[in-house]
N, C-alpha and C. Protein backbone atom coordinates (compact mmCIF):
# COMPACT_ATOMS: atom_id res chain seq x y z
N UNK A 1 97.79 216.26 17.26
CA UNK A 1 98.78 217.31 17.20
C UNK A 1 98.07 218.66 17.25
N UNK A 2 98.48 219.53 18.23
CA UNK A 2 97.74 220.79 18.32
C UNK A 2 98.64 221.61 17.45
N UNK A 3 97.80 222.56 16.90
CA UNK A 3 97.84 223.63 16.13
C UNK A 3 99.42 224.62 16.51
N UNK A 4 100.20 225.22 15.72
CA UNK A 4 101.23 225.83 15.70
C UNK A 4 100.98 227.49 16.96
N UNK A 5 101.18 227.46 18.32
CA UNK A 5 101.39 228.28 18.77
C UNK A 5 101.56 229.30 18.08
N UNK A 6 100.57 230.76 17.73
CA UNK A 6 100.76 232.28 17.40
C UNK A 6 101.43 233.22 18.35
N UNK A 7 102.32 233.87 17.78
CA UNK A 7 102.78 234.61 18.40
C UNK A 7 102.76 235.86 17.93
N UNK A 8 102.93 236.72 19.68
CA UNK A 8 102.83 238.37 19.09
C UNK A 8 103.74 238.98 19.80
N UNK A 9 105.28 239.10 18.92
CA UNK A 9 105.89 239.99 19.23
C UNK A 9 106.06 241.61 19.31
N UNK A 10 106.51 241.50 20.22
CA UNK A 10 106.78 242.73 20.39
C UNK A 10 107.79 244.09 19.27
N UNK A 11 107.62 245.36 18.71
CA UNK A 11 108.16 245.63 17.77
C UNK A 11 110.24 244.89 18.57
N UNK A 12 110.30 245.32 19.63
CA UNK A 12 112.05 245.12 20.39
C UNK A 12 112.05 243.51 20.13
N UNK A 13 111.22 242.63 20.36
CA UNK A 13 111.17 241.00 20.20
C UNK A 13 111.41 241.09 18.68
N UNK A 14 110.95 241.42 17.85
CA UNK A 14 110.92 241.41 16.54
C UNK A 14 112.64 241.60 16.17
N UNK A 15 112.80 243.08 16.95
CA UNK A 15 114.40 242.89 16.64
C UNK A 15 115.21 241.47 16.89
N UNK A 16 115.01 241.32 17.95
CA UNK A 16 115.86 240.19 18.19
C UNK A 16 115.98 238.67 17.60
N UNK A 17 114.62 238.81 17.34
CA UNK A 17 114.38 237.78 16.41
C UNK A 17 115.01 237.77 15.04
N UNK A 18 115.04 238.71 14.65
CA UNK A 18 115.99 239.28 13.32
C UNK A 18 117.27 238.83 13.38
N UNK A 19 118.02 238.81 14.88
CA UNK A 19 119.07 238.73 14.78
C UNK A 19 119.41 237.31 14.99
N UNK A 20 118.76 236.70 15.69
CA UNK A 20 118.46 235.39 15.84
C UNK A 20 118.44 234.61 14.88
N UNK A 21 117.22 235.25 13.44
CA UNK A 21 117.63 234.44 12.56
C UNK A 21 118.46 234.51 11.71
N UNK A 22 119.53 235.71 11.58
CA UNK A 22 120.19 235.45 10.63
C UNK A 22 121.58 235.16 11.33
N UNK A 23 121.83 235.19 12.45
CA UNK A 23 122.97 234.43 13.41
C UNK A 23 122.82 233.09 13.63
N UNK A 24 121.21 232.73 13.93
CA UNK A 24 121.21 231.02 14.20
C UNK A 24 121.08 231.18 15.83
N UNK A 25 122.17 230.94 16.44
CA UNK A 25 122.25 230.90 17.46
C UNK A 25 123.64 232.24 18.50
N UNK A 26 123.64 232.84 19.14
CA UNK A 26 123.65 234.30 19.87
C UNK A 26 123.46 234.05 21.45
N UNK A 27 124.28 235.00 22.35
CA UNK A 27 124.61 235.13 23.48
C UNK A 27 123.74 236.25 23.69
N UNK A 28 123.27 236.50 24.82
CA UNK A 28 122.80 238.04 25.22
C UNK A 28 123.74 239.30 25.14
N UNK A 29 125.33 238.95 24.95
CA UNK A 29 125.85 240.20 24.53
C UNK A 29 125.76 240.45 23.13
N UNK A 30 126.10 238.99 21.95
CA UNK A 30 126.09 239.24 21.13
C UNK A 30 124.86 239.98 20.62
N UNK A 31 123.71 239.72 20.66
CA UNK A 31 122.78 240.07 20.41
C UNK A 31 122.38 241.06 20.95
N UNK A 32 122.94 241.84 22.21
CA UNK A 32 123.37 243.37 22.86
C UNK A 32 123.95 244.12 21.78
N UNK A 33 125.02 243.76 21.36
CA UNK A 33 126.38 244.57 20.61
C UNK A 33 125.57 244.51 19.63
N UNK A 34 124.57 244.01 18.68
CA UNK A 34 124.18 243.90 17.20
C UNK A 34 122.98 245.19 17.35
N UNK A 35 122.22 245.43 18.79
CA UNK A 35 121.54 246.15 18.86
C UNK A 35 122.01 247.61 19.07
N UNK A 36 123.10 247.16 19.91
CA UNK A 36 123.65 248.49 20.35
C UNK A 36 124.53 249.45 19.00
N UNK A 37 124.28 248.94 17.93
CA UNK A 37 125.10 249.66 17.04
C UNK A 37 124.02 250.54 15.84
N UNK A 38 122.48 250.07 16.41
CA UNK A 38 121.61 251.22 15.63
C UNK A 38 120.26 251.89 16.77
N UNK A 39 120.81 251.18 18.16
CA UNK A 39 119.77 252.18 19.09
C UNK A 39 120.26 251.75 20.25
N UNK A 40 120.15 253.07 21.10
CA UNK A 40 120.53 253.01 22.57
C UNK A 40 119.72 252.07 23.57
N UNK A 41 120.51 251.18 23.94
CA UNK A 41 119.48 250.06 24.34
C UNK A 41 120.93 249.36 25.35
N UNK A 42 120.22 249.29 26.73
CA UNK A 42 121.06 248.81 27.99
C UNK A 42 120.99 247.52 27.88
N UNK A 43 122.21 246.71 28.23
CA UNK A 43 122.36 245.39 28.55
C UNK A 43 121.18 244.63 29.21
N UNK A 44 121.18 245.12 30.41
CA UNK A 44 120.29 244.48 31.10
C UNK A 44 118.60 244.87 30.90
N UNK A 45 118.47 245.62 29.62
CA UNK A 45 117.22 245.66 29.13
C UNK A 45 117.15 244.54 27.73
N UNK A 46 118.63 244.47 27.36
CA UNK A 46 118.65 243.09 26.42
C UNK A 46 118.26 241.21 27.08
N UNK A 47 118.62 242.01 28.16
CA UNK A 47 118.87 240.00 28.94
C UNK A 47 117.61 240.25 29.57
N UNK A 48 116.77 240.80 29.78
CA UNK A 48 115.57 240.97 30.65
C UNK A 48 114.40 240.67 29.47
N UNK A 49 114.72 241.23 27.71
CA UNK A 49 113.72 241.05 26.76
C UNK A 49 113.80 239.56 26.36
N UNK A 50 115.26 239.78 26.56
CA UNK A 50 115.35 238.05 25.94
C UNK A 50 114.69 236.74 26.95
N UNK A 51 114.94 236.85 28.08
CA UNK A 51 114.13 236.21 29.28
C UNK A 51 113.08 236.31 29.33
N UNK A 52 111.89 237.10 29.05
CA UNK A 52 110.83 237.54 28.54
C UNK A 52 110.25 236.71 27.61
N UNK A 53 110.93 236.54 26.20
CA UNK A 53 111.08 235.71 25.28
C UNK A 53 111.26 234.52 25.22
N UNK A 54 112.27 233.88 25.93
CA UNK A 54 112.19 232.73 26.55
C UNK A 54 110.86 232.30 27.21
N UNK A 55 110.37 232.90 28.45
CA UNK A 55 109.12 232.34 28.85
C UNK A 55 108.32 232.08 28.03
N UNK A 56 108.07 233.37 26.92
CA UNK A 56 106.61 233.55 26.43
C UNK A 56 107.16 232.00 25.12
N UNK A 57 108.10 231.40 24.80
CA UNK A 57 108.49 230.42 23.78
C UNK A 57 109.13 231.14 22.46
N UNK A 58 109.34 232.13 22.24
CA UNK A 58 109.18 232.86 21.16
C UNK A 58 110.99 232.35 20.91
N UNK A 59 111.48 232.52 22.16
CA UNK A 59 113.40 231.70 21.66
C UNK A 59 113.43 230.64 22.71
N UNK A 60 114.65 229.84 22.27
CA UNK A 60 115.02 228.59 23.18
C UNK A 60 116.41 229.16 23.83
N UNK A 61 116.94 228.37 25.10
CA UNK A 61 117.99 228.72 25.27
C UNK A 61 118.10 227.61 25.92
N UNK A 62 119.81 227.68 25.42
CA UNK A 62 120.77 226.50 26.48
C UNK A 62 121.48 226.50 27.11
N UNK A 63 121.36 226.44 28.27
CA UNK A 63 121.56 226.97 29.67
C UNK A 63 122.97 225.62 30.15
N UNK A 64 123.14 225.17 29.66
CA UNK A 64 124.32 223.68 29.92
C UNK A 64 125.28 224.47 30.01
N UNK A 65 125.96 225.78 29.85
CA UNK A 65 127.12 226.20 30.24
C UNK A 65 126.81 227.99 30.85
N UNK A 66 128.30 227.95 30.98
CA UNK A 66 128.17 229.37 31.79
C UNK A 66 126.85 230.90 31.25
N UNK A 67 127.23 230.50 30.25
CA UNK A 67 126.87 231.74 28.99
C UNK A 67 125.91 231.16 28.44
N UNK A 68 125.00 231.47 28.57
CA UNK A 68 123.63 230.90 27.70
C UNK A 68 123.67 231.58 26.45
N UNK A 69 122.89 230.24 25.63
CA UNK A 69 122.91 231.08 24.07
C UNK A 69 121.79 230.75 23.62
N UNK A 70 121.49 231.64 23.43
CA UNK A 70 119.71 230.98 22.44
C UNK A 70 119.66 231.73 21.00
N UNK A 71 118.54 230.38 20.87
CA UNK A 71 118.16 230.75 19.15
C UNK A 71 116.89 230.71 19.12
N UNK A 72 116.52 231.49 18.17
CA UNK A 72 114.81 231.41 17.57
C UNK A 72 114.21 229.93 17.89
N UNK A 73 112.93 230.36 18.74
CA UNK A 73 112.20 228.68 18.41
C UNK A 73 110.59 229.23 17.65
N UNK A 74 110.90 230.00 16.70
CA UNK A 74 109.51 230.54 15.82
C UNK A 74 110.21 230.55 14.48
N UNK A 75 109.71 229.94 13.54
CA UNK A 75 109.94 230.06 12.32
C UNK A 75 110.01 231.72 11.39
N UNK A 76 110.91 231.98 10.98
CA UNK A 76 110.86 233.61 10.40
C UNK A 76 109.90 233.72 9.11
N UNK A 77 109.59 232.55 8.40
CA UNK A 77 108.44 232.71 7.29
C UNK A 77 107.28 232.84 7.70
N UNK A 78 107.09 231.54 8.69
CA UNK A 78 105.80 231.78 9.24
C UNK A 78 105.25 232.96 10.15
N UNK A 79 106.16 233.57 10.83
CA UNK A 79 106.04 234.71 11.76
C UNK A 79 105.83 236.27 10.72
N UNK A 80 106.45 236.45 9.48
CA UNK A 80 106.13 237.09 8.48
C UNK A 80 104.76 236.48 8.10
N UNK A 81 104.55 235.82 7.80
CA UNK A 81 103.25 235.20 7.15
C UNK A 81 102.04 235.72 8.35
N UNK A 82 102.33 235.39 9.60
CA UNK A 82 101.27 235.58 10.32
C UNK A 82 101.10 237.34 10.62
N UNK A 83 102.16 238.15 10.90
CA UNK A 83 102.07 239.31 10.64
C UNK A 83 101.97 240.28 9.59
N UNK A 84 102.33 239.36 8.68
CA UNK A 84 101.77 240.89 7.27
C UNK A 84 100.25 240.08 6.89
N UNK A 85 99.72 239.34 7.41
CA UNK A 85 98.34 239.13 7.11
C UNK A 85 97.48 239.76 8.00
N UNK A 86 98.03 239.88 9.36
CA UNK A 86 97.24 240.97 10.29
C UNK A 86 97.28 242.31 9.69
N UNK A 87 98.64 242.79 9.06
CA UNK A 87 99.11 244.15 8.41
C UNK A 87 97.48 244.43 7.76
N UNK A 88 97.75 243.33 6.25
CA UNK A 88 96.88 243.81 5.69
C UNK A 88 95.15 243.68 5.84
N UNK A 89 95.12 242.77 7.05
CA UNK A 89 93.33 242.96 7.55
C UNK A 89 93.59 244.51 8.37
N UNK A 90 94.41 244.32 9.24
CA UNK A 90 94.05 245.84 10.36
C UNK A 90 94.23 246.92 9.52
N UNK A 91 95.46 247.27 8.48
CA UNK A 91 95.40 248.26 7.96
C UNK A 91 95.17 248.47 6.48
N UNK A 92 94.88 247.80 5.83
CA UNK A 92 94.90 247.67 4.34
C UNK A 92 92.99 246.88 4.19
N UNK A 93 92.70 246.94 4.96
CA UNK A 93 91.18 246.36 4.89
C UNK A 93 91.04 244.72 3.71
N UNK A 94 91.54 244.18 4.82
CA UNK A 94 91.96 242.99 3.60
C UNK A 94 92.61 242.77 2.21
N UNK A 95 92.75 244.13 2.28
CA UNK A 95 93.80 244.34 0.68
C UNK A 95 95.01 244.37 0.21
N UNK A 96 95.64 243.05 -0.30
CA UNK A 96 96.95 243.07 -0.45
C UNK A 96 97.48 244.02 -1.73
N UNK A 97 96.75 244.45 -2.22
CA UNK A 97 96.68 245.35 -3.50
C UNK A 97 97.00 246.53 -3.01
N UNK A 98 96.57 247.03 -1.88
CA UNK A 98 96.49 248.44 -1.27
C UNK A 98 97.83 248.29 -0.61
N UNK A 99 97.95 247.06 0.24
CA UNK A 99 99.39 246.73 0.61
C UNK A 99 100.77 247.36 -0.13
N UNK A 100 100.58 246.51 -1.77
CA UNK A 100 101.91 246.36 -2.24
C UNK A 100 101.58 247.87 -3.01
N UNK A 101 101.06 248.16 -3.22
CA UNK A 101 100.54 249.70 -4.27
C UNK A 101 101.06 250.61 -2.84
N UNK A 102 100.82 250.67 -1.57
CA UNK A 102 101.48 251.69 -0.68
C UNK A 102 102.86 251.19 -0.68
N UNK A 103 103.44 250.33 -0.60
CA UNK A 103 105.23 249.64 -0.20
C UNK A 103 105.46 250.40 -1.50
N UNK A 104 105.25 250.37 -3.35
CA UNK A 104 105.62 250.26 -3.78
C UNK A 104 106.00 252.14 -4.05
N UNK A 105 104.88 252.37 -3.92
CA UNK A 105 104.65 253.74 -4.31
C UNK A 105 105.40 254.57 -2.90
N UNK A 106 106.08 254.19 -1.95
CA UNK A 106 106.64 255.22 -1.05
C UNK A 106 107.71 255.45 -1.09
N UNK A 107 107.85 256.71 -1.16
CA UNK A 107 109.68 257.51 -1.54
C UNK A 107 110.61 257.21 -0.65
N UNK A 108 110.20 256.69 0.43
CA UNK A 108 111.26 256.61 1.74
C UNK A 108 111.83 255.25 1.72
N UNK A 109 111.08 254.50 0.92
CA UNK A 109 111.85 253.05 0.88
C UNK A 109 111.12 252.96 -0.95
N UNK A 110 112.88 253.05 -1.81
CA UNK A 110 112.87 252.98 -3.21
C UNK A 110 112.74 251.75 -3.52
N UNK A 111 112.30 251.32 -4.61
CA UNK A 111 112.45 249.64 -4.90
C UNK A 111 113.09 249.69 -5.96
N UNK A 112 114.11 248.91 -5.91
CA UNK A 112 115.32 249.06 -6.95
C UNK A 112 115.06 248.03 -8.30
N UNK A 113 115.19 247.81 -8.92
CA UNK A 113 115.46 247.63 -10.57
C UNK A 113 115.34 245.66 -10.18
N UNK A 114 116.27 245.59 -9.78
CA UNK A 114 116.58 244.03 -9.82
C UNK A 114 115.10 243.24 -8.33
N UNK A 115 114.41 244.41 -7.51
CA UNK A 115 113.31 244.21 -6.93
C UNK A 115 112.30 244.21 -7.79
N UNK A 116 112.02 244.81 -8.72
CA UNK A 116 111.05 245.38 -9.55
C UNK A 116 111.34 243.95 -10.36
N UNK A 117 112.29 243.35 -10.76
CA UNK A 117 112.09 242.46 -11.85
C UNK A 117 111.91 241.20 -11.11
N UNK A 118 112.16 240.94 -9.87
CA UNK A 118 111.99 240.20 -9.29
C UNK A 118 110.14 239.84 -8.71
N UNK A 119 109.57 241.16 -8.63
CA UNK A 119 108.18 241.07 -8.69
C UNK A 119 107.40 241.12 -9.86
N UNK A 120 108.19 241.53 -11.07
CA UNK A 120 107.35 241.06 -12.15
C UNK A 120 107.31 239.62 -12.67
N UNK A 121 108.50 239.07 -12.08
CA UNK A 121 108.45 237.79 -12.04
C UNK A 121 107.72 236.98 -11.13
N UNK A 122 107.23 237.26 -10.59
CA UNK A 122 106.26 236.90 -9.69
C UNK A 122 104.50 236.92 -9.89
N UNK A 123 104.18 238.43 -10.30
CA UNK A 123 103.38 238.63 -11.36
C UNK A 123 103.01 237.43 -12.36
N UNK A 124 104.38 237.33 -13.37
CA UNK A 124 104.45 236.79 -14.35
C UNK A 124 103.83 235.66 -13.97
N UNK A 125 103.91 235.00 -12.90
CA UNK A 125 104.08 233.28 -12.32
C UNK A 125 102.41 233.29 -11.73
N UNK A 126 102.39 233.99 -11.44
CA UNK A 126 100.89 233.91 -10.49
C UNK A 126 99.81 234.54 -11.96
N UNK A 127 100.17 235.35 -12.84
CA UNK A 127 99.28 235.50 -14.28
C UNK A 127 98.89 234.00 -14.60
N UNK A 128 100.38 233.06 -14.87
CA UNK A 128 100.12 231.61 -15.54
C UNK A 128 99.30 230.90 -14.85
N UNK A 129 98.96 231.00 -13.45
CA UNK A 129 97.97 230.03 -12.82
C UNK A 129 96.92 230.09 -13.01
């Protein structure tokens, strides 16, 4: 069994993938209309990324009827997993410390109360080991 294909999306692949996974499975409009409601972005630059995507494996599609619909064929943990570990070698110099100390400490994205207890619980869990 060979090793799990890496992938490197693109920041626009990334979108779609987003939407992918929390839809499941999506049409090229649907997944048009979900984009088109926080950036100006043409149809046929949606069905051209997504075809793109398709080749490179990153989604599946099923082509058995008029309207093709595809869904993610990359896992969303593992695709997080493989990119915030590049995050923190390319920009954090191997430091997940420097990582969560910049996320935590930036004003532009607050971390709310029930986040905060949710990582001290985490803390808490990884102290006991």
């Amino acid at each position: 069994m060979s090793a799990p294909k890496v992938i490197k999306p693109t920041e626009s692949e990334l979108e779609i993938l987003q939407i992918l996974w929390t839809r499941g499975l999506a049409t090229v409009r649907e997944v048009h209309e979900e984009l088109a409601r926080t950036k100006d972005v043409g149809y046929t630059t949606t069905l051209k990324l997504m075809q793109i995507m398709h080749e490179k494996g990153i989604v599946k599609r099923d082509d058995s009827m008029r309207t093709h619909v595809y869904q993610a064929a990359v896992n969303k943990e593992r695709t997080q997993k493989h990119l915030l570990s590049k995050i923190i070698d390319n920009l954090f110099g191997g430091s997940p410390t420097q990582l969560v100390i910049q996320a935590l400490g930036d004003d532009a994205h607050k971390t709310s109360k029930e986040e905060l207890e949710k990582i001290q619980a985490l803390l808490d869990s990884l102290k006991k080991q």
